[in-house]
N, C-alpha and C. Protein backbone atom coordinates (compact mmCIF):
# COMPACT_ATOMS: atom_id res chain seq x y z
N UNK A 1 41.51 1.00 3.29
CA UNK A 1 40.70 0.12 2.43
C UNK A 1 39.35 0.81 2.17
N UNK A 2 38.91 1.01 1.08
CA UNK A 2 37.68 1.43 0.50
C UNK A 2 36.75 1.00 1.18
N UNK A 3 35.65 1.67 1.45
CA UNK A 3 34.41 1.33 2.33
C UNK A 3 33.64 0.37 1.06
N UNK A 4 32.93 -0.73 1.53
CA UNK A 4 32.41 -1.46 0.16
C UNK A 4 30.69 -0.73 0.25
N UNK A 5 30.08 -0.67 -0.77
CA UNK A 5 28.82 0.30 -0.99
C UNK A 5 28.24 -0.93 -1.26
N UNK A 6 26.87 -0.84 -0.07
CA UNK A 6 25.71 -2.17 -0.37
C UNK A 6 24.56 -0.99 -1.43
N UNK A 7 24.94 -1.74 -2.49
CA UNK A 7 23.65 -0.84 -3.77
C UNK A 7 22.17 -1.35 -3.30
N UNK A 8 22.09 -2.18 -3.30
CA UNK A 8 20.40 -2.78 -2.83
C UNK A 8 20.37 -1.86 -1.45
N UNK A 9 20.87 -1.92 -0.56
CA UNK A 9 20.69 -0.78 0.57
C UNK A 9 20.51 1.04 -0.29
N UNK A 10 21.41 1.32 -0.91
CA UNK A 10 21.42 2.38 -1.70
C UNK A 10 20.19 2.88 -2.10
N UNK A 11 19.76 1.68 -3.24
CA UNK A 11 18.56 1.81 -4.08
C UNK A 11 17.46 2.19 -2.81
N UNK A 12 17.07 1.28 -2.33
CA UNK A 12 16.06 1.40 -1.46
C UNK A 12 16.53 3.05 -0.59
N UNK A 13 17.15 3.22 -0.27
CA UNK A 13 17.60 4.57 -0.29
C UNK A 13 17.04 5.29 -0.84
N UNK A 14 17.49 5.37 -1.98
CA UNK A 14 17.05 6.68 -2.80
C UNK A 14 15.64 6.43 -3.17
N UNK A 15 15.06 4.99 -2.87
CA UNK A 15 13.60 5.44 -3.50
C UNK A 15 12.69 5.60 -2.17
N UNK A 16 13.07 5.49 -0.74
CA UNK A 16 12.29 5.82 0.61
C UNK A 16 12.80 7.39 0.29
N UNK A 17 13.67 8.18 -0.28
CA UNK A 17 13.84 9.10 -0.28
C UNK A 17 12.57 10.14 -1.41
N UNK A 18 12.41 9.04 -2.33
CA UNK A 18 11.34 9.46 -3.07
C UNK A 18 10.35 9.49 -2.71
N UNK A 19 10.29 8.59 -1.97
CA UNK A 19 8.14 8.71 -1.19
C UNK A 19 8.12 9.81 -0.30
N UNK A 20 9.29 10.25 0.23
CA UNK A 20 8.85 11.32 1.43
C UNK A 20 8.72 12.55 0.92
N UNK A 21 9.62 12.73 -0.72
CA UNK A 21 9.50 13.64 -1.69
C UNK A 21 8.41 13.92 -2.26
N UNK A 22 7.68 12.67 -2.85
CA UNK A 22 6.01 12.58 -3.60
C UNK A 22 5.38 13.00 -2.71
N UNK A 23 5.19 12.40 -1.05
CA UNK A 23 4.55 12.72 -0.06
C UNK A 23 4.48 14.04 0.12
N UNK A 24 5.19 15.00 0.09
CA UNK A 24 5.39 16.18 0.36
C UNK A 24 5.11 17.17 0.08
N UNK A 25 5.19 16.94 -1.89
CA UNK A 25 5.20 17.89 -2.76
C UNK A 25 4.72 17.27 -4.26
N UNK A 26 4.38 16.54 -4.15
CA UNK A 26 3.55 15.71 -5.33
C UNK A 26 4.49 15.38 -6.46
N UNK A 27 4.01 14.28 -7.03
CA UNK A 27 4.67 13.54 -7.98
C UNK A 27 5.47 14.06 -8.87
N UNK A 28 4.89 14.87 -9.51
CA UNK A 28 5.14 16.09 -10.85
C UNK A 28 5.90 16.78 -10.29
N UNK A 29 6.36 17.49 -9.19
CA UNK A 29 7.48 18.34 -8.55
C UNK A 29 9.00 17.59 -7.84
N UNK A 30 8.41 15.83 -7.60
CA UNK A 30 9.50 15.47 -7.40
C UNK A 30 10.69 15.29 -8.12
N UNK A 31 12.01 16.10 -8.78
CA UNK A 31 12.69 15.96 -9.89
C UNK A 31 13.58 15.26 -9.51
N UNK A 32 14.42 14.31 -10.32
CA UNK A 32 15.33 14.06 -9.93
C UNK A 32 16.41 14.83 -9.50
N UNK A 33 16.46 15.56 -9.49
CA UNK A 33 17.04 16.60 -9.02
C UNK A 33 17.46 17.07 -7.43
N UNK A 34 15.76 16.76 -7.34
CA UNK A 34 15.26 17.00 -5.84
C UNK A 34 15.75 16.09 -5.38
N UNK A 35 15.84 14.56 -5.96
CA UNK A 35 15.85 13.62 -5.11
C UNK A 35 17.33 13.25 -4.54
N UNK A 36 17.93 13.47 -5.80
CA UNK A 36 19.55 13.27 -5.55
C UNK A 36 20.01 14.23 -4.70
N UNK A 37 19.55 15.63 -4.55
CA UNK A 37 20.01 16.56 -3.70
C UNK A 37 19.65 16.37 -2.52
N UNK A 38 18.29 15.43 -1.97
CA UNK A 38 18.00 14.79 -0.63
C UNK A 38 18.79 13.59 -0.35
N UNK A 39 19.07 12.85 -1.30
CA UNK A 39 20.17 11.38 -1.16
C UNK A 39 21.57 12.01 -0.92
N UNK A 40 21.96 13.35 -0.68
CA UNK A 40 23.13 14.00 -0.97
C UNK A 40 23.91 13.92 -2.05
N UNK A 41 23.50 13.41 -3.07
CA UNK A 41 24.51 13.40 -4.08
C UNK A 41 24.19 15.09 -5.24
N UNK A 42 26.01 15.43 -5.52
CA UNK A 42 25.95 16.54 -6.30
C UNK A 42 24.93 17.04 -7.30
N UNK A 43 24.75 15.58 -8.09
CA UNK A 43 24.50 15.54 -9.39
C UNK A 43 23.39 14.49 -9.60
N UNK A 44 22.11 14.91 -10.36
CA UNK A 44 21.16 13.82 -10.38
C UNK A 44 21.77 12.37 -11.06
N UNK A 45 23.02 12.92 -11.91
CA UNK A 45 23.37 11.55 -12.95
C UNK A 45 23.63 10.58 -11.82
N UNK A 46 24.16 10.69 -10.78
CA UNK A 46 24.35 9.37 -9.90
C UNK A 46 23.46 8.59 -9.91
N UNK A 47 21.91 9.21 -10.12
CA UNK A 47 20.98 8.08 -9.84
C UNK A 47 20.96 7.12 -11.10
N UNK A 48 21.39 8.04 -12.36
CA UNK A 48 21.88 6.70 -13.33
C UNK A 48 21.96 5.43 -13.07
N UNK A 49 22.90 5.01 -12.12
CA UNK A 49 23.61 3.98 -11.87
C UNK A 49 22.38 2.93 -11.05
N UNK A 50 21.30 3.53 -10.66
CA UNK A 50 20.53 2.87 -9.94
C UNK A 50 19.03 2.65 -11.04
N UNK A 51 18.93 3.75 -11.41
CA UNK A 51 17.48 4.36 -12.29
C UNK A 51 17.79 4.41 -13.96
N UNK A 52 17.91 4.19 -14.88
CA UNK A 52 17.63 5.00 -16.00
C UNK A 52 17.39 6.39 -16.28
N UNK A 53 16.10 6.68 -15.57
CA UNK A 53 15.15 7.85 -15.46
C UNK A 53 13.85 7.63 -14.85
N UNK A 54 13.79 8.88 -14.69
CA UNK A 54 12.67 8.91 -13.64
C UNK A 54 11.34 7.73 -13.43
N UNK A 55 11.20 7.59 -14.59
CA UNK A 55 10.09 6.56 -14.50
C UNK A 55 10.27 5.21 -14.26
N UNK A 56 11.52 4.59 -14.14
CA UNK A 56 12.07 3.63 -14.30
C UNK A 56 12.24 3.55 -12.21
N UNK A 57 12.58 4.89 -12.02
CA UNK A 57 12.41 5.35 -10.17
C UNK A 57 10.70 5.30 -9.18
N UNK A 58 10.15 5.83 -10.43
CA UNK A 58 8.79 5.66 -10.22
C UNK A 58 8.19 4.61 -9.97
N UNK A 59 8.42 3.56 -10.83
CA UNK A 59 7.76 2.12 -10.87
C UNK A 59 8.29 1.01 -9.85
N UNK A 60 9.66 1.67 -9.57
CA UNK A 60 10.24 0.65 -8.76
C UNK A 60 9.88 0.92 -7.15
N UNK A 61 9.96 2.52 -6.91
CA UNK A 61 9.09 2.84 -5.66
C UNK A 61 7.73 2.38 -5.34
N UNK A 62 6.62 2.61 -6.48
CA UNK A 62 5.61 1.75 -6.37
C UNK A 62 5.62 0.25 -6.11
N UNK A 63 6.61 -0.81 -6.52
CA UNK A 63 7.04 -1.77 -6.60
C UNK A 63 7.31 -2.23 -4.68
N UNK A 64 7.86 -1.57 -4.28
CA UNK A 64 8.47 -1.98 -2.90
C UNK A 64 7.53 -1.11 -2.27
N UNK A 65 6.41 0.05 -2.45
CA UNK A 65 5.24 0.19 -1.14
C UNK A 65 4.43 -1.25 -1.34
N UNK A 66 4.38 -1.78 -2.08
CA UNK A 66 3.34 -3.02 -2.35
C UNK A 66 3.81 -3.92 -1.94
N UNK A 67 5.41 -4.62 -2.39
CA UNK A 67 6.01 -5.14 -1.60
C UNK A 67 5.86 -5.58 -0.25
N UNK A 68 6.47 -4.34 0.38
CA UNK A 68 6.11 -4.07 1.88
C UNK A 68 5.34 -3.55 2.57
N UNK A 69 3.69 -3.35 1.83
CA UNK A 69 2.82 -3.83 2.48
C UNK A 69 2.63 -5.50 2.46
N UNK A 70 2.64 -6.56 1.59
CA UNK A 70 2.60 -7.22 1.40
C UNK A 70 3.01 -8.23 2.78
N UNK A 71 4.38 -7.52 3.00
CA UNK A 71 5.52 -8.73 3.98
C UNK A 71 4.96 -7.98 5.05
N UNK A 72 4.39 -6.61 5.25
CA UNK A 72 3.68 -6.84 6.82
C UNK A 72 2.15 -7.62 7.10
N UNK A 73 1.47 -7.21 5.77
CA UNK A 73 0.40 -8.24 5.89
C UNK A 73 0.89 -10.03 6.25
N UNK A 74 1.61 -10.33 5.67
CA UNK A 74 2.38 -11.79 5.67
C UNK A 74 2.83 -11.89 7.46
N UNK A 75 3.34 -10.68 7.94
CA UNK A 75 3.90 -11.06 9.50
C UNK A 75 3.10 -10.88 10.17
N UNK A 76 1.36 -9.82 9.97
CA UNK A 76 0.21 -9.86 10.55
C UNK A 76 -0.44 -11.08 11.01
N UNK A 77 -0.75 -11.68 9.60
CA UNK A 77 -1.70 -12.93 9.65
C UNK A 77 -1.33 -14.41 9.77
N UNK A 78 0.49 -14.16 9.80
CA UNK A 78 1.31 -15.35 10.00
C UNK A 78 0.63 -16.12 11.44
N UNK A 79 -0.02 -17.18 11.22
CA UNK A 79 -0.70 -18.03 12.88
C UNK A 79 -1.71 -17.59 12.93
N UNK A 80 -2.20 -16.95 12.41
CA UNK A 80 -4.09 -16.44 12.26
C UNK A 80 -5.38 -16.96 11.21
N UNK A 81 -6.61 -17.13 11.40
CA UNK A 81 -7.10 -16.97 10.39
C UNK A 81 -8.59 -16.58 10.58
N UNK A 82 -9.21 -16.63 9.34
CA UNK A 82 -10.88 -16.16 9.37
C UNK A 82 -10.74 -14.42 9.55
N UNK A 83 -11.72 -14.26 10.42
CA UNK A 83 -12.06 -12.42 11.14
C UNK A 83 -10.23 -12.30 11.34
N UNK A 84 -10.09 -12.66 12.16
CA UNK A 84 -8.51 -12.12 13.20
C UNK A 84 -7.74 -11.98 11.58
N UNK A 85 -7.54 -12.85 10.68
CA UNK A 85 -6.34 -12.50 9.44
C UNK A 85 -6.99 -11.77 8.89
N UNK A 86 -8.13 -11.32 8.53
CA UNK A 86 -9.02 -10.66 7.36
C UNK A 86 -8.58 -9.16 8.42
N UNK A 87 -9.01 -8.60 9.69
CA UNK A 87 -8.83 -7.84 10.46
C UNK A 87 -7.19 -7.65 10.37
N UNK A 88 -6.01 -8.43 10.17
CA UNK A 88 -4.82 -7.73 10.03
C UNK A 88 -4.67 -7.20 8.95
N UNK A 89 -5.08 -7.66 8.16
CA UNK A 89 -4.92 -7.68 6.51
C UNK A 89 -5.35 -6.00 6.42
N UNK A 90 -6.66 -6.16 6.53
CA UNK A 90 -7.33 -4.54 6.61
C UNK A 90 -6.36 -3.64 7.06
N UNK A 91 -6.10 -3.68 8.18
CA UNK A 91 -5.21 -2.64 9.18
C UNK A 91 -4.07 -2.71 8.66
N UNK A 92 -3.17 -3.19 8.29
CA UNK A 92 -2.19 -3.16 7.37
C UNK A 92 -2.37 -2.50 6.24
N UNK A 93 -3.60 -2.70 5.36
CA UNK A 93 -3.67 -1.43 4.21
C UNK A 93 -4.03 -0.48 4.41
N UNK A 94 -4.83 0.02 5.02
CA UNK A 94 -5.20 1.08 5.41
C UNK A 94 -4.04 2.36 5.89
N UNK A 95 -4.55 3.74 5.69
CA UNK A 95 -3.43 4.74 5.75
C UNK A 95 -3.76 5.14 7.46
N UNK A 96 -3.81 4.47 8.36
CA UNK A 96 -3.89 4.69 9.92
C UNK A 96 -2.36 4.85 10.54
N UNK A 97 -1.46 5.27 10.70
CA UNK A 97 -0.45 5.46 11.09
C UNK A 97 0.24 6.11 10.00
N UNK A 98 1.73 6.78 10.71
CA UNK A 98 2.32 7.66 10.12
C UNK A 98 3.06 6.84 8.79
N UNK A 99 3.36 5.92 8.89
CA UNK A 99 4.28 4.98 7.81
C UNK A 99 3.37 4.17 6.70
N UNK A 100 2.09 4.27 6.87
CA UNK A 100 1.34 4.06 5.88
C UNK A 100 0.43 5.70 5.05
N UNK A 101 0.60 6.20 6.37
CA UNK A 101 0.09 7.55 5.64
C UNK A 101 0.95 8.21 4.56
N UNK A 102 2.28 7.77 4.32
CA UNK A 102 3.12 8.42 3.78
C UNK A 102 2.81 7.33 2.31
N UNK A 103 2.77 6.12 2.86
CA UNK A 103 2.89 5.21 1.55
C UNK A 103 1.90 5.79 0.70
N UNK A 104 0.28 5.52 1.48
CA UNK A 104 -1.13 6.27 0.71
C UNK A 104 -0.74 7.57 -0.24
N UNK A 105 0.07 8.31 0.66
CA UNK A 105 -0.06 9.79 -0.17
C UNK A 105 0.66 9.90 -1.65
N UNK A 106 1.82 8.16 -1.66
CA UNK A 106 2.28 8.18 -2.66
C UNK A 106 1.83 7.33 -3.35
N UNK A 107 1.21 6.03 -2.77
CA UNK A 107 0.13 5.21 -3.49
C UNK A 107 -0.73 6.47 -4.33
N UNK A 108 -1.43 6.98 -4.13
CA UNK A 108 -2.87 8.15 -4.92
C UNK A 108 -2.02 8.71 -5.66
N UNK A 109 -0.54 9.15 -5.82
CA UNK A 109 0.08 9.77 -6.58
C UNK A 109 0.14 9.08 -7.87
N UNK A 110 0.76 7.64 -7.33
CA UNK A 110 0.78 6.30 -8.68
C UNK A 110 -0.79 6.38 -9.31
N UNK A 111 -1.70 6.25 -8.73
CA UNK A 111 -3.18 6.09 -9.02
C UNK A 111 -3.34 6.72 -10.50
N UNK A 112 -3.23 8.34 -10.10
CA UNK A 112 -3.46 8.86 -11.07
C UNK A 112 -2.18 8.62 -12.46
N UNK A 113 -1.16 8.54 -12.53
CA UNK A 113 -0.23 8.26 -13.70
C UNK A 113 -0.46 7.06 -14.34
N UNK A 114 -0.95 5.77 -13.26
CA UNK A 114 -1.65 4.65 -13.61
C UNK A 114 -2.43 4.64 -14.96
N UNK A 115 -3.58 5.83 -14.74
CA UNK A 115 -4.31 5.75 -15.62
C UNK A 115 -3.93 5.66 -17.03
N UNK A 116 -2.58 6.00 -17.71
CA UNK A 116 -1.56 6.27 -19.09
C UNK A 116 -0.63 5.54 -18.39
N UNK A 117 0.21 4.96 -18.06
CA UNK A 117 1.03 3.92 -17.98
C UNK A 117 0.93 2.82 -17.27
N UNK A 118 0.54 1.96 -18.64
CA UNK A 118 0.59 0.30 -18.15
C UNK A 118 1.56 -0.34 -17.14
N UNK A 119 2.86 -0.03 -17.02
CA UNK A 119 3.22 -0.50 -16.00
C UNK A 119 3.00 -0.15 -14.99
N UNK A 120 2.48 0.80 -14.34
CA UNK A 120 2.32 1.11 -13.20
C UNK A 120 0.59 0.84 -12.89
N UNK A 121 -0.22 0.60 -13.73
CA UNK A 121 -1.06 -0.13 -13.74
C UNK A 121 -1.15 -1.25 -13.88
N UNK A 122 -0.26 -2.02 -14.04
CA UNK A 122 0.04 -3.65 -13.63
C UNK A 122 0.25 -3.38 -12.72
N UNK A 123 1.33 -2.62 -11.81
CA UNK A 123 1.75 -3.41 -10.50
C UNK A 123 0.52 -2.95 -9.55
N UNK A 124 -0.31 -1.84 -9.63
CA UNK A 124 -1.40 -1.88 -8.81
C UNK A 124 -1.95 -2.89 -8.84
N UNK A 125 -2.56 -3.54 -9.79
CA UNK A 125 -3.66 -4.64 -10.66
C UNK A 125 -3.32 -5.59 -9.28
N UNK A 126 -1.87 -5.99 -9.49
CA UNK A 126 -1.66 -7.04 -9.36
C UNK A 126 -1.80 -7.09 -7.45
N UNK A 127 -1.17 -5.91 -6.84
CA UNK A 127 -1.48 -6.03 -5.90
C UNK A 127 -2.76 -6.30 -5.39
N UNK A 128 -3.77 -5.61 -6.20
CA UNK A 128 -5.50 -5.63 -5.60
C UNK A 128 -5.61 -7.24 -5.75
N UNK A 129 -5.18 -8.07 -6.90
CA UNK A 129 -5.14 -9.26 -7.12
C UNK A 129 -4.99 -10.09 -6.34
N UNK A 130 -3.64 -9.63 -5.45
CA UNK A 130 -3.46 -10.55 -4.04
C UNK A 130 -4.04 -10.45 -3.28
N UNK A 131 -4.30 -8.95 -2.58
CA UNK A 131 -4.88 -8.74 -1.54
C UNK A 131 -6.91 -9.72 -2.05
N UNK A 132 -6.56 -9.84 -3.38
CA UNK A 132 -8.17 -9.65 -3.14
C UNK A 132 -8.60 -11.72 -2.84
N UNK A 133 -7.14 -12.19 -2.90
CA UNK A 133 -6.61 -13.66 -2.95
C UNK A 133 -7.20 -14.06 -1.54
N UNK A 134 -6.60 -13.03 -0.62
CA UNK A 134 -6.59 -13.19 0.34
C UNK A 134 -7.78 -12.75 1.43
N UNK A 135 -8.15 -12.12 0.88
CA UNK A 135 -9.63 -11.89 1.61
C UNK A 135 -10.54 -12.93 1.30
N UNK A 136 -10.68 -13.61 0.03
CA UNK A 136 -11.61 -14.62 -0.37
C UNK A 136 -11.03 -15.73 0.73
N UNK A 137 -9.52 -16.17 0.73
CA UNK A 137 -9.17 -17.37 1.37
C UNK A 137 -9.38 -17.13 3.33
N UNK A 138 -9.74 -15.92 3.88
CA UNK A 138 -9.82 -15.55 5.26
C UNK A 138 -11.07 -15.22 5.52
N UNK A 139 -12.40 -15.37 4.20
CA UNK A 139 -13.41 -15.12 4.34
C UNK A 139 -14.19 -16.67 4.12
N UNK A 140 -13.33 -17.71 3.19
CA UNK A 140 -13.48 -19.26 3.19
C UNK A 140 -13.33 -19.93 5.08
N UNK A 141 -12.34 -19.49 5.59
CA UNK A 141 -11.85 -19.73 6.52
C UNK A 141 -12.92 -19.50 7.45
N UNK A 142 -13.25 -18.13 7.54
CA UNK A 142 -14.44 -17.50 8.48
C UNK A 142 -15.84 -18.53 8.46
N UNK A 143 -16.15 -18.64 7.11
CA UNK A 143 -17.31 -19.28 6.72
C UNK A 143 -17.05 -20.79 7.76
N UNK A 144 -15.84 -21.20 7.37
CA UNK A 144 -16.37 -22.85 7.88
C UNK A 144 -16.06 -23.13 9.35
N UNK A 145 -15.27 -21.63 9.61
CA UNK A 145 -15.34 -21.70 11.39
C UNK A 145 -16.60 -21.49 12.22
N UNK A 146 -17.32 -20.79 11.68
CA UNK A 146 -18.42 -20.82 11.56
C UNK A 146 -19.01 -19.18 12.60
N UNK A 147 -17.51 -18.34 12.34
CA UNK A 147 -17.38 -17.16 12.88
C UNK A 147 -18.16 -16.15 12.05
N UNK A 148 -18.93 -16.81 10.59
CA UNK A 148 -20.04 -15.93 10.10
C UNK A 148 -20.93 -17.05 9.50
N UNK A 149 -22.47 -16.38 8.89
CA UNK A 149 -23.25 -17.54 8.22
C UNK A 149 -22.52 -17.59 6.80
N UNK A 150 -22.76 -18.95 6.50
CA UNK A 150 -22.13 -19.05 5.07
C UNK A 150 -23.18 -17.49 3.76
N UNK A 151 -21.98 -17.62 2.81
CA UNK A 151 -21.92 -15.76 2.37
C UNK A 151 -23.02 -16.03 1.25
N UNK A 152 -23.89 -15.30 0.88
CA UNK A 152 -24.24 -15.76 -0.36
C UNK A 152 -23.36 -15.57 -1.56
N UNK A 153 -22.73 -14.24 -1.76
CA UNK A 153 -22.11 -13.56 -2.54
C UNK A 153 -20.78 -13.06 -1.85
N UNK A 154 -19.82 -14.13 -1.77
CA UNK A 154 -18.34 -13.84 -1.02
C UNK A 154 -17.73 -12.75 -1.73
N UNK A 155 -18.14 -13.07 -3.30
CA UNK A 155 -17.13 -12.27 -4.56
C UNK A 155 -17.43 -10.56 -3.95
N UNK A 156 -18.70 -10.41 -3.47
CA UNK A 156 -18.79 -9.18 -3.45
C UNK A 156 -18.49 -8.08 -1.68
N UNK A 157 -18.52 -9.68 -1.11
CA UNK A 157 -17.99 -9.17 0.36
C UNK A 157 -16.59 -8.93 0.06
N UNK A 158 -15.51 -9.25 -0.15
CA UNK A 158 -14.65 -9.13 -0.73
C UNK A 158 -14.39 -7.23 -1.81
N UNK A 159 -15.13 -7.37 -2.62
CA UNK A 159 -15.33 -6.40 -3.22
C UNK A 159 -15.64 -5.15 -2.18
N UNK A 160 -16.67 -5.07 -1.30
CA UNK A 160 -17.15 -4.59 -0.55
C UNK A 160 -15.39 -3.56 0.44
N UNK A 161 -15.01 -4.59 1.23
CA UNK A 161 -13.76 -4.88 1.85
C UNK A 161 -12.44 -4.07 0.93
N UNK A 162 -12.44 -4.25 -0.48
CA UNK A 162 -11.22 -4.12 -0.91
C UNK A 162 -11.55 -2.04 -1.18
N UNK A 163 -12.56 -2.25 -1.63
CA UNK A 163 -13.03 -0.55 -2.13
C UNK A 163 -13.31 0.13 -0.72
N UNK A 164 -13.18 -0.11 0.74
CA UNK A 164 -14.02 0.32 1.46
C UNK A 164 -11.92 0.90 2.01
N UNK A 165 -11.39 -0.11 2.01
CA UNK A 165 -9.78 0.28 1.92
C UNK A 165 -9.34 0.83 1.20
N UNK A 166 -9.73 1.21 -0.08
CA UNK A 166 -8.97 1.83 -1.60
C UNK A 166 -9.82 3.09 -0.68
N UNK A 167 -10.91 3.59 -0.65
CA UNK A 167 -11.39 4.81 -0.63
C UNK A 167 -11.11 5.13 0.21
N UNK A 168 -10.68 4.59 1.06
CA UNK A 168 -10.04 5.65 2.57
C UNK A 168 -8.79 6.01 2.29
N UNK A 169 -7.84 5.35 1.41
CA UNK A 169 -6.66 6.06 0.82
C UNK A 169 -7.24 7.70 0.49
N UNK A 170 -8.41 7.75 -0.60
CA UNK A 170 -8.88 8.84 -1.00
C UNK A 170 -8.85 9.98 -0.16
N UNK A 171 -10.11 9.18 0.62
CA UNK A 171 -10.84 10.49 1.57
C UNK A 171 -9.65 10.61 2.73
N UNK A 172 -8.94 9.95 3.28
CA UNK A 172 -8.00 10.30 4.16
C UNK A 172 -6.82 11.59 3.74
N UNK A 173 -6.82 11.39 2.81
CA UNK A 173 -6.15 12.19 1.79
C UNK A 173 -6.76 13.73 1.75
N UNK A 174 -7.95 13.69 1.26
CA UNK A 174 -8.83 15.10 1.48
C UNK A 174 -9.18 15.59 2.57
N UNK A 175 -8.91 14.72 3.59
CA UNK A 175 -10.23 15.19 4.95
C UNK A 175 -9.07 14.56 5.98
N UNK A 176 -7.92 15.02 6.27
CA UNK A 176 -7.31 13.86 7.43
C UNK A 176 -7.02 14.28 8.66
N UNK A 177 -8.03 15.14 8.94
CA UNK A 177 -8.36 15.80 10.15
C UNK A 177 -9.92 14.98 10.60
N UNK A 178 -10.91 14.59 9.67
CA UNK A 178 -12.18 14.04 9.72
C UNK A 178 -11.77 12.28 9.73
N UNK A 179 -10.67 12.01 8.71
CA UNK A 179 -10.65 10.76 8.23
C UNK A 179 -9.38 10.11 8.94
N UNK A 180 -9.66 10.38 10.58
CA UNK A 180 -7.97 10.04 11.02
C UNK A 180 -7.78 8.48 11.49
N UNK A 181 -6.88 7.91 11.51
CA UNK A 181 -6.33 6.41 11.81
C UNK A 181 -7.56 6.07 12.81
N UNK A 182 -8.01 6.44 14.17
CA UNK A 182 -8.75 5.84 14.58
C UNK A 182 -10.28 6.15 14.05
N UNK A 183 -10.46 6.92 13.00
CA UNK A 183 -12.02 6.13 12.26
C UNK A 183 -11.98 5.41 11.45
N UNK A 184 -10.20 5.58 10.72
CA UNK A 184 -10.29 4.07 9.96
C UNK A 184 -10.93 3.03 10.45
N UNK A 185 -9.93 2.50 11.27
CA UNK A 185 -9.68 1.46 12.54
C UNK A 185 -11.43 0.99 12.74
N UNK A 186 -12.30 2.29 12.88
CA UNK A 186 -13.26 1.89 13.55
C UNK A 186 -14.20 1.55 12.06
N UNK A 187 -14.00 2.34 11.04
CA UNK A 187 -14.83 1.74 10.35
C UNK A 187 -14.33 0.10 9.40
N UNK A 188 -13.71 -0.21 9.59
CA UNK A 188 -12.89 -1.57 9.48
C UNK A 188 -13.33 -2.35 10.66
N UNK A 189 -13.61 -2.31 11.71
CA UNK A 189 -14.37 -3.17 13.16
C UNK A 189 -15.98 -3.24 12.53
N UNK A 190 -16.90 -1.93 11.86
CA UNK A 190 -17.86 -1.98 11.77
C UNK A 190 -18.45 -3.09 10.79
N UNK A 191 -17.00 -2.78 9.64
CA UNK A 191 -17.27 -3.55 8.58
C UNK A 191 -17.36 -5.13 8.64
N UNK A 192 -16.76 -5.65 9.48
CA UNK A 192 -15.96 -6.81 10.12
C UNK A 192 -16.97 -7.29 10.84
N UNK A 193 -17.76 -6.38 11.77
CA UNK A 193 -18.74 -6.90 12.58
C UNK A 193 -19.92 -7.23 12.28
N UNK A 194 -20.41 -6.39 10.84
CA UNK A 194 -20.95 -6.83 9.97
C UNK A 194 -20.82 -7.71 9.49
N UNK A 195 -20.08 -8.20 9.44
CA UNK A 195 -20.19 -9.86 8.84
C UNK A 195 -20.16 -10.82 9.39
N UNK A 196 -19.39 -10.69 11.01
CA UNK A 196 -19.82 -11.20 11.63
C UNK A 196 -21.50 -12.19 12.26
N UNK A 197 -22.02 -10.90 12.04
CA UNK A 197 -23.01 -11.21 12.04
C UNK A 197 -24.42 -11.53 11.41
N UNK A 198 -23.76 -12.26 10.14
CA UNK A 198 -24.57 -11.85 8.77
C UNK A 198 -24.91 -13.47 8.68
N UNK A 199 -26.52 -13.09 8.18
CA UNK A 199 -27.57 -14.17 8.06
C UNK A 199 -28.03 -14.36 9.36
């Protein structure tokens, strides 16, 4: 009897096969080619059946790092709130471990193609959108626990928080011998403690 093929297992397949590809050797060198010959298949046309073309592989990989940052932020802060959820939330985006370092290197890859294709500049958008949902609602939380002084300008603590995580994608990227998981870590406590103690 024929082995039955789970495609949603597949897909996700071939596109964890793509991030370790982008990760590796940058966006522009990952061919389909490359990728199907790492998924073992002969012939790139197999990915047909999953992809269109490349870009159609592209968007959907971007699609599920956001994703699943998303559902670990969600199992972080699940029973938490204020500092402690705002503090998972952080550490969850951030490129501090090996399985986010890989996402980052292909997150900055999307960054730049972003800039000329709208779809892949929606699905960033939209992620900063949530995440940025959620810092306002764990920084509401903080405020009335009374684990900081009420904010004058939340919109921009928030702001503060979301760019202080986007740029360590960057610089971790250039410098990740200077910019390693535990100065993330620490400059995410500094940031945190800062507000802690504010007003």
């Amino acid at each position: 009897m024929p082995r039955l093929v789970d495609h949603e297992e597949r897909r996700r397949s071939i596109i964890e096969t793509t991030w370790h590809l982008i990760a590796g050797q940058g966006i522009e060198n990952a061919s389909m080619r490359d990728i199907a010959r790492e998924c073992g298949y002969a012939a790139p046309g197999v990915l047909a059946y999953y992809f269109p073309n490349k870009d159609a592989l592209l968007l959907a990989a971007y699609q599920l790092i956001c994703e699943r940052t998303n559902e670990r932020i969600i199992a972080t802060t699940r029973g938490r709130r204020g500092l402690a959820a705002l503090r998972g939330l952080c550490l969850e985006i951030i490129p501090a471990d090996p399985l986010t370092v890989v996402e980052a290197r292909v997150a900055v890859s999307f960054w730049q193609r972003a800039q000329t294709e709208e779809a892949l500049r929606t699905v960033g958008r939209e992620a900063l959108l949530y995440w940025r949902g959620l810092v306002m609602g764990f920084l509401a939380e903080a405020e009335h626990d009374g684990e900081c002084a009420p904010l004058a300008d939340p919109d921009a603590v928030a702001d503060e928080l979301l760019n202080i995580m986007m740029g360590l994608h960057v610089t971790s990227m250039l410098d990740p011998e200077a910019v390693t998981g535990s100065r993330q870590r620490h400059l995410v406590e500094r940031a945190l403690g800062r507000l802690s103690r504010a007003g």
